[in-house]
Protein backbone atom coordinates (compact mmCIF):
# COMPACT_ATOMS: atom_id res chain seq x y z
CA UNK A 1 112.34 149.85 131.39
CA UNK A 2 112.37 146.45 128.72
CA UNK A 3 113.65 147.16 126.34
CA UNK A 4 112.36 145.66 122.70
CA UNK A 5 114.15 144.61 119.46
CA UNK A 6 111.74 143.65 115.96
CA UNK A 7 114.31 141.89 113.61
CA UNK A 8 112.33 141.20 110.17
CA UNK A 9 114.08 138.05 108.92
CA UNK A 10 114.53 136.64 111.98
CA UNK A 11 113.58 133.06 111.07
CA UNK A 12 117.30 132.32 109.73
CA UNK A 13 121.45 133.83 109.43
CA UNK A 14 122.35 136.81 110.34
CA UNK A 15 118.57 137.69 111.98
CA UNK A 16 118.15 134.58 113.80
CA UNK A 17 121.97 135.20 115.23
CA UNK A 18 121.37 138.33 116.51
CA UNK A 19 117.74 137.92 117.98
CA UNK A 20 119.58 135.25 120.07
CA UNK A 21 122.21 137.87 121.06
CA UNK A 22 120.00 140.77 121.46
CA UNK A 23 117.76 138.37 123.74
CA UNK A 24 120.42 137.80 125.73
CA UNK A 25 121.58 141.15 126.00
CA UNK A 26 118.18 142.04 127.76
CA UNK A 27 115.99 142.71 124.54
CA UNK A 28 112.39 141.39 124.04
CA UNK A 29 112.09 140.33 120.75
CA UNK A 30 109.85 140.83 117.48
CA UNK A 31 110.30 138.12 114.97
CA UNK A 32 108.89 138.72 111.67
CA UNK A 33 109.26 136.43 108.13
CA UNK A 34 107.38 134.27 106.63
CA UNK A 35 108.19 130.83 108.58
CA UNK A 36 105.70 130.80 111.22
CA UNK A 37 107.02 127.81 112.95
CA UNK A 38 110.41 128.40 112.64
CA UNK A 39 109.86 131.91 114.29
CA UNK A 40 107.96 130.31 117.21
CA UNK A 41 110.48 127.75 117.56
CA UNK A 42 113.26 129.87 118.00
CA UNK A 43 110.97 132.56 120.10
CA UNK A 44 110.32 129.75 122.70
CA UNK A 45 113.78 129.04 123.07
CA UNK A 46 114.86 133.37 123.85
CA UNK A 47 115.38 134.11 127.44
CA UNK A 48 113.47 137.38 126.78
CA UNK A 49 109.89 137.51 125.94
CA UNK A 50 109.20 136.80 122.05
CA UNK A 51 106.30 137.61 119.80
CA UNK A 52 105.89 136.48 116.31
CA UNK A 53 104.16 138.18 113.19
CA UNK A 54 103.98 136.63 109.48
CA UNK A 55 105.76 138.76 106.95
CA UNK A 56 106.53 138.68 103.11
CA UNK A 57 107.84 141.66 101.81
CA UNK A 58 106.48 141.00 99.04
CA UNK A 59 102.99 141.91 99.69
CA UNK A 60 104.20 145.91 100.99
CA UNK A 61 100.32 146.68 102.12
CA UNK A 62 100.47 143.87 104.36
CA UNK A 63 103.86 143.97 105.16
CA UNK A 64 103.46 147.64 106.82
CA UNK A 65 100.07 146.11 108.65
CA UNK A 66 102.05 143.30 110.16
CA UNK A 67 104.84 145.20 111.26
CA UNK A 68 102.66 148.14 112.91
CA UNK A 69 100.57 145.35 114.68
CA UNK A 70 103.62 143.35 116.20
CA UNK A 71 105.17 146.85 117.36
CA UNK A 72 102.02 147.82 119.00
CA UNK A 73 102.29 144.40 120.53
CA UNK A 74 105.38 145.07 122.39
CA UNK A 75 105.73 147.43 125.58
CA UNK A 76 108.85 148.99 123.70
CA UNK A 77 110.14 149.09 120.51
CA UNK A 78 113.62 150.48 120.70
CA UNK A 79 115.66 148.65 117.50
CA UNK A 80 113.66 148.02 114.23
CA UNK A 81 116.57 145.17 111.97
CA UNK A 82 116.11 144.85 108.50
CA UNK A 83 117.87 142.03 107.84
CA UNK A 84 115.09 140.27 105.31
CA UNK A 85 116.64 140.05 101.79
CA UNK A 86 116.71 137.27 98.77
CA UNK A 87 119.88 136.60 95.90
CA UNK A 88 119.27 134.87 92.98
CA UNK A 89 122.30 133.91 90.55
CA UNK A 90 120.53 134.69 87.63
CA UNK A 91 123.43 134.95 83.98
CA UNK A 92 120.28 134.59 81.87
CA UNK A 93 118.76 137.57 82.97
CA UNK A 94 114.92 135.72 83.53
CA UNK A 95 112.54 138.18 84.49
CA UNK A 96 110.97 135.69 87.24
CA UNK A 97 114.28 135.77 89.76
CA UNK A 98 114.88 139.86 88.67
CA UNK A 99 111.39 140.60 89.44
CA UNK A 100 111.58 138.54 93.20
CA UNK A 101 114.73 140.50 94.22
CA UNK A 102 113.50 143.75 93.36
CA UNK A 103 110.11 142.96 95.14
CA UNK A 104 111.54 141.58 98.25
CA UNK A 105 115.15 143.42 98.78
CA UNK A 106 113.74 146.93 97.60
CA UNK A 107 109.94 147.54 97.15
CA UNK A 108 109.75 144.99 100.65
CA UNK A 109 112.84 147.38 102.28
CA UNK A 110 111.30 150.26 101.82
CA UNK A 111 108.17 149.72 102.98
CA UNK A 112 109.69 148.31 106.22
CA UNK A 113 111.84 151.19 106.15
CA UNK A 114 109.26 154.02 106.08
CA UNK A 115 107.00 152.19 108.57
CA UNK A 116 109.72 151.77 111.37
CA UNK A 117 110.80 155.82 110.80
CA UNK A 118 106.95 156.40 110.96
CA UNK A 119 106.60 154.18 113.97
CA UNK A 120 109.97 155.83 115.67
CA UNK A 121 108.36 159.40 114.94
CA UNK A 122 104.90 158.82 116.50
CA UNK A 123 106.22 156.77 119.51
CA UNK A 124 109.82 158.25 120.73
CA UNK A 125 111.74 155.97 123.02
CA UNK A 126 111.53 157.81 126.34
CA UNK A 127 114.55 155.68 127.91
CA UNK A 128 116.44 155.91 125.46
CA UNK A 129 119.01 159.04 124.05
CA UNK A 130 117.71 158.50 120.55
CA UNK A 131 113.98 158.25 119.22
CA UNK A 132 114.61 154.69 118.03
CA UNK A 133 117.30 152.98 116.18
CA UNK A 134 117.17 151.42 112.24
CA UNK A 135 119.56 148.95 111.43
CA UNK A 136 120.05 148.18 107.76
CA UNK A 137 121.51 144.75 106.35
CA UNK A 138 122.82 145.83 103.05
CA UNK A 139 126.33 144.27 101.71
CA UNK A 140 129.64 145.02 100.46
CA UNK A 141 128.01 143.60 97.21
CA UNK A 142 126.45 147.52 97.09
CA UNK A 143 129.87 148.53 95.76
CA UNK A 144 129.74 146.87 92.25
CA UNK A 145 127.76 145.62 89.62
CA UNK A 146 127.60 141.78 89.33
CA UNK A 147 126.67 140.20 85.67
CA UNK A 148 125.46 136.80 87.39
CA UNK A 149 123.79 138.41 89.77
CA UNK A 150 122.88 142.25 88.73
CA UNK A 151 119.41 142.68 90.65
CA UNK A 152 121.00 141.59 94.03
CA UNK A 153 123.94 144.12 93.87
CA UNK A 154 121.94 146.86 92.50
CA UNK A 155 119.30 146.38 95.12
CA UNK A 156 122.07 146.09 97.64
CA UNK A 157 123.34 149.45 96.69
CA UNK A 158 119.04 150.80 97.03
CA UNK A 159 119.78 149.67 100.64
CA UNK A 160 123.00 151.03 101.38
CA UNK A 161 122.28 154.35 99.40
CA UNK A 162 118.59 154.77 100.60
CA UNK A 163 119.61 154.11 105.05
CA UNK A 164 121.72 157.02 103.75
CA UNK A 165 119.14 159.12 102.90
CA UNK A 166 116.99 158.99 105.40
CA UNK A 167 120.56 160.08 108.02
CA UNK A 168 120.35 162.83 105.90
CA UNK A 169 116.63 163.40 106.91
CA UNK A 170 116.99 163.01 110.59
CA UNK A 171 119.23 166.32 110.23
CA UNK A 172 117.04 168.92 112.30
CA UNK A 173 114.19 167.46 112.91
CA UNK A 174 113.20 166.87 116.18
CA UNK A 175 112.66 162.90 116.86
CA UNK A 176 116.28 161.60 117.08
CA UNK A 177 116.09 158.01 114.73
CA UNK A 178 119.97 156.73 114.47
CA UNK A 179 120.16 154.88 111.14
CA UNK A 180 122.58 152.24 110.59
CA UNK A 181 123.77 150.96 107.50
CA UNK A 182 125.46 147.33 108.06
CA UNK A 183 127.58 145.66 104.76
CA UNK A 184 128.48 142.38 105.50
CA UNK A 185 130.87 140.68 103.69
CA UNK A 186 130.72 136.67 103.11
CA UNK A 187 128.48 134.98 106.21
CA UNK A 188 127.54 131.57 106.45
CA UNK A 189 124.09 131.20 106.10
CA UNK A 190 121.80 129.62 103.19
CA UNK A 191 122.72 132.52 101.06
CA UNK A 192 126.09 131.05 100.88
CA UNK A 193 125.06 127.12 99.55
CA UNK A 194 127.78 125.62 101.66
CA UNK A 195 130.38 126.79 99.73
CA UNK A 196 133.76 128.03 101.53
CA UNK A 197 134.37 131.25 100.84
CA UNK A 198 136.45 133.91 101.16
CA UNK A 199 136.94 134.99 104.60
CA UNK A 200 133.29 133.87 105.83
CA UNK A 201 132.23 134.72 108.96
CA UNK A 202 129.72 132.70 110.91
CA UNK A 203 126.16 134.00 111.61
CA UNK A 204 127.03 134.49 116.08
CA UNK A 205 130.45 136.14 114.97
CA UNK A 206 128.32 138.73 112.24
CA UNK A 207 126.09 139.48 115.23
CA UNK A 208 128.02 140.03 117.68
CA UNK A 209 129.30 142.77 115.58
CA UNK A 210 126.00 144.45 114.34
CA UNK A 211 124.93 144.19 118.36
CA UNK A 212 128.04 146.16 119.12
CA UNK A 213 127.19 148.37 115.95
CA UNK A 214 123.87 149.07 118.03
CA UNK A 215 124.98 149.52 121.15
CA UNK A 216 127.56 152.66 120.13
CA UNK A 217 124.92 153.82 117.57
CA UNK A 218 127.03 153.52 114.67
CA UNK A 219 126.22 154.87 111.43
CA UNK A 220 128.30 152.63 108.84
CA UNK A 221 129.60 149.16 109.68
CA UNK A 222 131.50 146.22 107.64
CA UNK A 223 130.94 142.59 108.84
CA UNK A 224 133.76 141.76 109.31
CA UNK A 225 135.72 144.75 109.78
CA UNK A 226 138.25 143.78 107.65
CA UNK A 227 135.46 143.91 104.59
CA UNK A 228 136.29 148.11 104.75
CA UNK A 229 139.21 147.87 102.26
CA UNK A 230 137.85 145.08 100.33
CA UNK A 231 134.43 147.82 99.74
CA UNK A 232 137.43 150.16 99.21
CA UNK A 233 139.37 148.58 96.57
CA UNK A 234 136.05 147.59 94.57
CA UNK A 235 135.20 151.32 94.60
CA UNK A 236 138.15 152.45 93.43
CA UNK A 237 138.74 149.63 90.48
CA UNK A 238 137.87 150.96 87.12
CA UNK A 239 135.13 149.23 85.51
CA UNK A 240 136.77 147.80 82.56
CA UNK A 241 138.70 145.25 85.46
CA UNK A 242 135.47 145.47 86.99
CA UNK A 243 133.92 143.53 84.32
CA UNK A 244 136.52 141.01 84.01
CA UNK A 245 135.95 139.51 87.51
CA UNK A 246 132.43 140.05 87.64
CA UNK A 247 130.93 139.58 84.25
């Protein structure tokens, strides 16, 4: 049976890596964002079958429409990715990039969220061992506050905190979703402005990872691995040092 993979944020990084990888692992895949072209582009070039729907998370009503229309346009849905999310560097605190982040990396993850559990539910993935499979891009940035940045972190930690949640509400009931909660550490996409930094992974090296994260089901993975005791350390800093580094 074909098997089917919707990655929302597929268009660029870490989503555009791993539709390529998931496409050649067999998947057909569901690209949804908000560059058409770019989507149709890269759907043409999959050895799988593609399909395309226009997203922005910031419109949830029409987000939830959109999704729910391109997974009834696939024979299978079996992955839902959730690898859509903004950053703004933002010191002065302006409502404008505040408002964005919260709109598009909570109120947009959430909505995407609750409409692939709903879709999982109502359509369980005969082939499969599980009822359907949600994968989560959060980041190791969900382990601290970040004064030039405090709406991505925080809304980082929503993500992390919230795929968490709804493990907890799979317990007992009887459709089977496996959540997965991916943190990534530094990756090079647009995210990262070309800078160099510290141990950055590339895009095909990040998915490779969250495919293998799929394919054994896992419920908590760092990209790279190595990104575990970094998210360990920054838990277990006080927050007075805390605010040194990151004020």
């Amino acid at each position: 049976m074909t098997r089917g993979a919707i990655i929302v944020g597929g268009s660029s990084g870490i989503g555009e890596a791993l539709a390529r990888k998931l496409a050649a692992d067999g998947y057909e895949i569901g690209l949804a964002a908000r560059r058409t072209e770019r989507m149709r582009e890269i759907g043409a070039s999959l050895p799988t079958q593609a399909y395309v729907a226009t997203l922005d998370l910031r419109d949830t009503a029409d987000a939830r429409r959109g999704f729910f229309q391109l997974a009834d346009a696939m024979p299978s849905v079996d992955v839902v990715v959730l690898s859509a999310g903004i950053g703004h560097e933002n010191p002065a605190l302006e409502w404008g990039p505040e408002c964005e982040t919260i709109d598009v990396n909570v109120r947009g993850f959430a909505a995407l969220a609750t409409a692939a559990v709903e879709y999982f539910e109502a359509n369980p993935v005969c082939a499969s061992d599980v009822d359907g499979h949600l994968v989560g891009i959060s980041s190791v940035a969900s382990a601290f506050g970040n004064g030039a940045a405090p709406a991505y972190n925080a809304s980082k930690a929503f993500v992390s905190t919230y795929l968490e949640g709804l493990r907890h509400r799979q317990a007992g009931r009887k459709t089977d979703v496996a959540v997965t909660t991916v943190e990534p550490g530094f990756v090079d996409t647009e995210m990262a402005m070309g800078e160099n930094l510290f141990w950055m992974c590339s895009p095909e090296t990040a998915a490779r990872q969250i495919a293998r994260a799929i394919r054994k089901r896992k419920r908590h993975v760092y990209v790279t691995r190595r990104w575990r005791l970094v998210s360990w350390l920054l838990r277990a800093t006080p927050e007075p040092l805390l605010r040194r580094l990151f004020a």
